[in-house]
N, C-alpha and C. Protein backbone atom coordinates (compact mmCIF):
# COMPACT_ATOMS: atom_id res chain seq x y z
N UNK A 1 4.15 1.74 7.37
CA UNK A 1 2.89 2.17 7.76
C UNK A 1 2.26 1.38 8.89
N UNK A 2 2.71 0.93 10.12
CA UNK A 2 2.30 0.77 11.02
C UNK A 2 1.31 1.44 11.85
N UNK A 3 0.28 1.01 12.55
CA UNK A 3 -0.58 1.74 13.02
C UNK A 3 -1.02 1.09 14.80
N UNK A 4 -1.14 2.09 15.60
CA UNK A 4 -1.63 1.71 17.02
C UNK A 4 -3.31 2.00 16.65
N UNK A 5 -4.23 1.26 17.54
CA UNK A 5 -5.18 1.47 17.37
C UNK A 5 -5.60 1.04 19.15
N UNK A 6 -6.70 0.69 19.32
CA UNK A 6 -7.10 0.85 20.41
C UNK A 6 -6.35 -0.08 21.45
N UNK A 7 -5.86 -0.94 21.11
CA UNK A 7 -5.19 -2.01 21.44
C UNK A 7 -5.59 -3.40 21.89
N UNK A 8 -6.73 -3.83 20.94
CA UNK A 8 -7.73 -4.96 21.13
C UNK A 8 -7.58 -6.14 19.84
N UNK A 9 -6.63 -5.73 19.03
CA UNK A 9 -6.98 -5.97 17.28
C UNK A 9 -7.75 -6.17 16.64
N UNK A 10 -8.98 -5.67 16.72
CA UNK A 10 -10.41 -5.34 16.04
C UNK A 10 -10.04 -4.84 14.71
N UNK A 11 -9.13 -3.83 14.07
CA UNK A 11 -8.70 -3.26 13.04
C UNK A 11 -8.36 -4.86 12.56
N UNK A 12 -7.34 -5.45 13.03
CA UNK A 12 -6.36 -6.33 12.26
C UNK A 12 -7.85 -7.44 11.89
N UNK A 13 -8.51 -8.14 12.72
CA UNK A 13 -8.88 -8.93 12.85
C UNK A 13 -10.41 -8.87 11.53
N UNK A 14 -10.64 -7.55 11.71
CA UNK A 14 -11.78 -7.14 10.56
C UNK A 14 -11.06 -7.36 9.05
N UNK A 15 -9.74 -7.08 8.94
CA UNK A 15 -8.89 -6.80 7.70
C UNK A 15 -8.86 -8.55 7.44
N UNK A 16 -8.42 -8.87 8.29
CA UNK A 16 -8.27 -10.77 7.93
C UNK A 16 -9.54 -11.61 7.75
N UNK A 17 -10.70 -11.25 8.47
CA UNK A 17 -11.79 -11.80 8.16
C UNK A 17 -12.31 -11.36 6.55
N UNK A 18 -12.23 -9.75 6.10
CA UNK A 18 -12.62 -9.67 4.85
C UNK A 18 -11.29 -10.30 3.69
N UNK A 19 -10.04 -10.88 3.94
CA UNK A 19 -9.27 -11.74 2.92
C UNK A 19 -9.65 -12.82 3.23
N UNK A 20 -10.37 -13.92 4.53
CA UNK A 20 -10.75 -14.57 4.50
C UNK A 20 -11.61 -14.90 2.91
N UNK A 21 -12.80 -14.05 3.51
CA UNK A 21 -14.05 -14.35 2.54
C UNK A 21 -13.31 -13.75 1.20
N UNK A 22 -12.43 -13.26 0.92
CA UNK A 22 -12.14 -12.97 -0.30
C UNK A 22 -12.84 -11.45 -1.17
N UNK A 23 -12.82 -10.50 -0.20
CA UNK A 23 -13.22 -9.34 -0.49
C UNK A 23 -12.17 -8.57 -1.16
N UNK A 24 -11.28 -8.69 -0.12
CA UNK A 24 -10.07 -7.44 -0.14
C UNK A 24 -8.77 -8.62 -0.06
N UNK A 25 -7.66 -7.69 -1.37
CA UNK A 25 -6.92 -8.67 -1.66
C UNK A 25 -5.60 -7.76 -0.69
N UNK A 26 -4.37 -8.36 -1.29
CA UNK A 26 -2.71 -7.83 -0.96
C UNK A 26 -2.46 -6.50 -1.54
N UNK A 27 -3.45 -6.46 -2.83
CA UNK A 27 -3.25 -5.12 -3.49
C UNK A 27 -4.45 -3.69 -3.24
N UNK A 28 -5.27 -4.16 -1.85
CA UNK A 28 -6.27 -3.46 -1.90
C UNK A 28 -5.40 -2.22 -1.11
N UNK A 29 -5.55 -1.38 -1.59
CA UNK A 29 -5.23 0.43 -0.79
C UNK A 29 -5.93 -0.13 0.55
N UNK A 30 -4.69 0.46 1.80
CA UNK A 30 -5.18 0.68 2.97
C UNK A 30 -4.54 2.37 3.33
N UNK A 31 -6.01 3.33 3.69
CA UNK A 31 -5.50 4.40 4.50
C UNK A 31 -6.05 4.54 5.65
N UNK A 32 -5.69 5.29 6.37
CA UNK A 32 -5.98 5.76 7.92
C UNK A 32 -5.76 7.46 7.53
N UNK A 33 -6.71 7.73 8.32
CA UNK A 33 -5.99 9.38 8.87
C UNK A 33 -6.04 9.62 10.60
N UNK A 34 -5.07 10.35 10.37
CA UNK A 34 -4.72 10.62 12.27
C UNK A 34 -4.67 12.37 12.57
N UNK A 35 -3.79 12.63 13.55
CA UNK A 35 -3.49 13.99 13.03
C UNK A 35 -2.14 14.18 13.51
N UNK A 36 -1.33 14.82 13.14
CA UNK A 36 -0.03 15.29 12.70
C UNK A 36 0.66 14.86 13.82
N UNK A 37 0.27 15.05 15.24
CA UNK A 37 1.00 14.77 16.28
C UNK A 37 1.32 12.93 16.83
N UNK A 38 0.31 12.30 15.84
CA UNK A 38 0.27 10.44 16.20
C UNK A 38 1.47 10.42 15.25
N UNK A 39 1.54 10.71 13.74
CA UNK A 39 3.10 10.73 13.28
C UNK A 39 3.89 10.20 14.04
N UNK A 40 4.62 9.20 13.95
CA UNK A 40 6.13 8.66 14.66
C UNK A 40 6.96 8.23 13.35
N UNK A 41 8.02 8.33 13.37
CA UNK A 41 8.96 7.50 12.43
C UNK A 41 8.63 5.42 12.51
N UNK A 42 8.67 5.41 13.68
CA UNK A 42 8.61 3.86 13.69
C UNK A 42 7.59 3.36 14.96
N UNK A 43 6.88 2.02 14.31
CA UNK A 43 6.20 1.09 14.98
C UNK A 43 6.47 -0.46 14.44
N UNK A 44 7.00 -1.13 15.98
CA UNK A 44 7.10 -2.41 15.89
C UNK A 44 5.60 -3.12 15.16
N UNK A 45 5.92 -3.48 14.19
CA UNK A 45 5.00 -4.51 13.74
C UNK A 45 4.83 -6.21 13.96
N UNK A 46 3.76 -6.87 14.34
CA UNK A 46 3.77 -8.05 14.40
C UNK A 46 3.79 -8.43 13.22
N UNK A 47 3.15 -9.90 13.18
CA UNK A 47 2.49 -10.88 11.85
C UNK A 47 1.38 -10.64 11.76
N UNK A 48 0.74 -10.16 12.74
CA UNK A 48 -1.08 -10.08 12.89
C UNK A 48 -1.39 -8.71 12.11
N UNK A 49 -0.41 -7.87 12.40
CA UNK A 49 -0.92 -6.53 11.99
C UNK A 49 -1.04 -5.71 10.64
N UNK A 50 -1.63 -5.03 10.38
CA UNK A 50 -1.96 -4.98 9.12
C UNK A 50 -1.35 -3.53 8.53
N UNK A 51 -0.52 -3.52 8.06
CA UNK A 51 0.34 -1.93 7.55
C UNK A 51 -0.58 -1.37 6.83
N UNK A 52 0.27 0.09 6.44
CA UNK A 52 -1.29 0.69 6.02
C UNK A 52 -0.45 1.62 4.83
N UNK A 53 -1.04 2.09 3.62
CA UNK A 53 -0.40 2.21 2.92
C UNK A 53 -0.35 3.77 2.49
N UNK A 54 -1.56 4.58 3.12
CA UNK A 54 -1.68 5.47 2.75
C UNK A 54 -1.85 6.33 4.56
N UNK A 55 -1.31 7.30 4.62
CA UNK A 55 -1.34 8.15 6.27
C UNK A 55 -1.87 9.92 5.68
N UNK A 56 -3.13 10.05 6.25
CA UNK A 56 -3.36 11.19 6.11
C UNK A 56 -4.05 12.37 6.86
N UNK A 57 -2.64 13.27 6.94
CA UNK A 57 -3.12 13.94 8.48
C UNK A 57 -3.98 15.37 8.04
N UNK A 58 -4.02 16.47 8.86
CA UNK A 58 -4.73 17.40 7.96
C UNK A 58 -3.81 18.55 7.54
N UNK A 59 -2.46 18.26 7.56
CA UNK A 59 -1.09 18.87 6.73
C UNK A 59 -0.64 18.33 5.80
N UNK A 60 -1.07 17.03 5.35
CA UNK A 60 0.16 16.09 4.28
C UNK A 60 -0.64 14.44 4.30
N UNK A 61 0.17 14.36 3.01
CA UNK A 61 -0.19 12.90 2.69
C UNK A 61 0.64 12.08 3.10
N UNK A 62 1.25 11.17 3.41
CA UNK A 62 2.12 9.90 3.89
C UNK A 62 1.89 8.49 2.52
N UNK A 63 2.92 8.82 1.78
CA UNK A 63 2.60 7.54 1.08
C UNK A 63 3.99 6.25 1.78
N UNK A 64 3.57 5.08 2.58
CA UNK A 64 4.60 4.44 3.03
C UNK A 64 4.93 2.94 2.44
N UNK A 65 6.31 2.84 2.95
CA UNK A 65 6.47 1.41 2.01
C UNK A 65 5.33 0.14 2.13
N UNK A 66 5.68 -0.33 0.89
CA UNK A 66 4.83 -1.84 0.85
C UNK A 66 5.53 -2.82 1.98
N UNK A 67 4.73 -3.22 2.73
CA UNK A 67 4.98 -4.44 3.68
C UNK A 67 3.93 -5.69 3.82
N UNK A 68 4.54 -7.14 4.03
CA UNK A 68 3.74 -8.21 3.97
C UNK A 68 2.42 -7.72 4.33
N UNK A 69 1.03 -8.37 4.33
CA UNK A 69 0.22 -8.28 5.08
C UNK A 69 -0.25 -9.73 5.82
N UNK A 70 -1.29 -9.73 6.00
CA UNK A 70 -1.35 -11.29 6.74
C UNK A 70 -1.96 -11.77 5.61
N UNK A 71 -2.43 -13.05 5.24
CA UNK A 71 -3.16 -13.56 4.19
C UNK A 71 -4.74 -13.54 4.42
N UNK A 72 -5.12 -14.18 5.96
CA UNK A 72 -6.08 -14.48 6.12
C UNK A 72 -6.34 -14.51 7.87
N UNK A 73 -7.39 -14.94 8.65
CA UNK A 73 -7.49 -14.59 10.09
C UNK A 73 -6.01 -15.72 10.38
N UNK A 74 -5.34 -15.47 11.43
CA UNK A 74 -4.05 -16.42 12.25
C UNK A 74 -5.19 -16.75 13.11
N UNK A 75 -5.43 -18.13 12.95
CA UNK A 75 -5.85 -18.94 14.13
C UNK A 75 -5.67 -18.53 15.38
N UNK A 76 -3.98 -19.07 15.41
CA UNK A 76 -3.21 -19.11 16.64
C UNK A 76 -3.42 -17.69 17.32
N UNK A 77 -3.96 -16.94 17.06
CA UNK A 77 -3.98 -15.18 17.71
C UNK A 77 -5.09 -14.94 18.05
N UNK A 78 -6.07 -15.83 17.37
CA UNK A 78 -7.57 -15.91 17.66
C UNK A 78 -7.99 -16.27 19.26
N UNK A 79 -8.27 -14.96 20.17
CA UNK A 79 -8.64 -15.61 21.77
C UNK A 79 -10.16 -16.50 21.76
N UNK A 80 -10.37 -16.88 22.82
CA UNK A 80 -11.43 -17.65 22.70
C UNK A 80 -12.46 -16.29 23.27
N UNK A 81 -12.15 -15.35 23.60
CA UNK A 81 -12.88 -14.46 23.66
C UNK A 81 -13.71 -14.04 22.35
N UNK A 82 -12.57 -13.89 21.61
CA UNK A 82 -13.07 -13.46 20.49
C UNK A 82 -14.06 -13.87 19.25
N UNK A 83 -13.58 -15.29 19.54
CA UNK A 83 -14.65 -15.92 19.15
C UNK A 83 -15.93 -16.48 19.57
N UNK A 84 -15.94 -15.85 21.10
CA UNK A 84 -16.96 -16.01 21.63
C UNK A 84 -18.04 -14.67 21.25
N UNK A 85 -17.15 -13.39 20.87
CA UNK A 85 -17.93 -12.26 21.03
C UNK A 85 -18.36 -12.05 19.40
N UNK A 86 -17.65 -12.51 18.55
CA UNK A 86 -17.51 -12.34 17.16
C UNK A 86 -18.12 -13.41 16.42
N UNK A 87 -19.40 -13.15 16.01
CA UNK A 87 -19.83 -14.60 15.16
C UNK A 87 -19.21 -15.13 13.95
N UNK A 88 -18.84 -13.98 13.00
CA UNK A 88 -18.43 -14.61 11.80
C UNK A 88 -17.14 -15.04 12.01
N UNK A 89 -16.38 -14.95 13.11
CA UNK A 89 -14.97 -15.39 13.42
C UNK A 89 -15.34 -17.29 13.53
N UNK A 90 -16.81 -17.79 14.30
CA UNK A 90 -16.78 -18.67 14.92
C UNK A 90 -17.36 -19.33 13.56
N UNK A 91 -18.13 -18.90 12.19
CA UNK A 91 -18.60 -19.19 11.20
C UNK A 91 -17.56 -19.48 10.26
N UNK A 92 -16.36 -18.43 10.38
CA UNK A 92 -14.79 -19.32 9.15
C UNK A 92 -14.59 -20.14 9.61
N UNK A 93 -13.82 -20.42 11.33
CA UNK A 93 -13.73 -21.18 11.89
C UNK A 93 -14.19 -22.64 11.70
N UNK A 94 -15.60 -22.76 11.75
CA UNK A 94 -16.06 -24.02 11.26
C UNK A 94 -15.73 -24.57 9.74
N UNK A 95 -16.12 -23.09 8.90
CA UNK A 95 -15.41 -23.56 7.63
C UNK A 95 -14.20 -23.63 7.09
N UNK A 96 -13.61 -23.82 8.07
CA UNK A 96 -12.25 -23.78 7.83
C UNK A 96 -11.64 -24.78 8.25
N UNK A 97 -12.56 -25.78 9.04
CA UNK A 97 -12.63 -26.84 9.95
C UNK A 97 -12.71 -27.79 8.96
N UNK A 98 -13.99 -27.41 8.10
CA UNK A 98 -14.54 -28.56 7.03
C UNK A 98 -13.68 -28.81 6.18
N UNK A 99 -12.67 -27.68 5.54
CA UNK A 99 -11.96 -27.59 4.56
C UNK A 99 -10.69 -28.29 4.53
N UNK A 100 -10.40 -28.08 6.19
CA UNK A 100 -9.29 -29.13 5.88
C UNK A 100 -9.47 -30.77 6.08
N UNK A 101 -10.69 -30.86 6.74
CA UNK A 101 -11.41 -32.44 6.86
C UNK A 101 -11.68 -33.01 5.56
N UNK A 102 -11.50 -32.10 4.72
CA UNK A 102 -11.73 -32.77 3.37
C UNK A 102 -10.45 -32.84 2.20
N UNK A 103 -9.37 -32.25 2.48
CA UNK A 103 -8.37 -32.21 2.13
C UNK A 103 -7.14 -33.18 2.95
């Protein structure tokens, strides 16, 4: 269940900020709907990206395999853009700063 989206990772990056805070777990249902013609057999997936578990076009359901997800935001993928434009990115960030200063 790979998915293209606008090509900014706003999708991925929203999905890792809510396992951050501990909203949404490994077992939370992810769907998308598209329409019949975005269908492809295959998309290269990164580490960043977030599979999706449920595809629903307005002909059919898509139930697709289970694949890793990320745990939590990847630092290392984090632009400084983004955390310039995104506050709660720059708010884990710090706490995430503290957490390991204390460990």
């Amino acid at each position: 269940g790979g998915r293209i989206g606008k090509g900014h990772g706003y999708s991925d990056i929203e999905y890792a900020i809510l396992r951050e805070v501990g909203v949404i777990s490994d077992e939370t249902p992810l769907a998308t709907t598209v329409h019949d013609l975005q269908v492809v057999p295959y998309i290269p997936i990164q580490e960043n990206d977030v599979p999706i578990d449920i595809i629903v076009t307005p002909t059919r359901v898509i139930r697709c395999p289970k694949r890793p997800r990320p745990k939590g935001v990847i630092w290392s993928m984090v632009s400084g853009e983004m955390l310039k434009s995104i506050s709660i990115l720059r708010d884990l960030k710090k706490v995430n700063r503290k957490s390991h200063e204390k460990n």
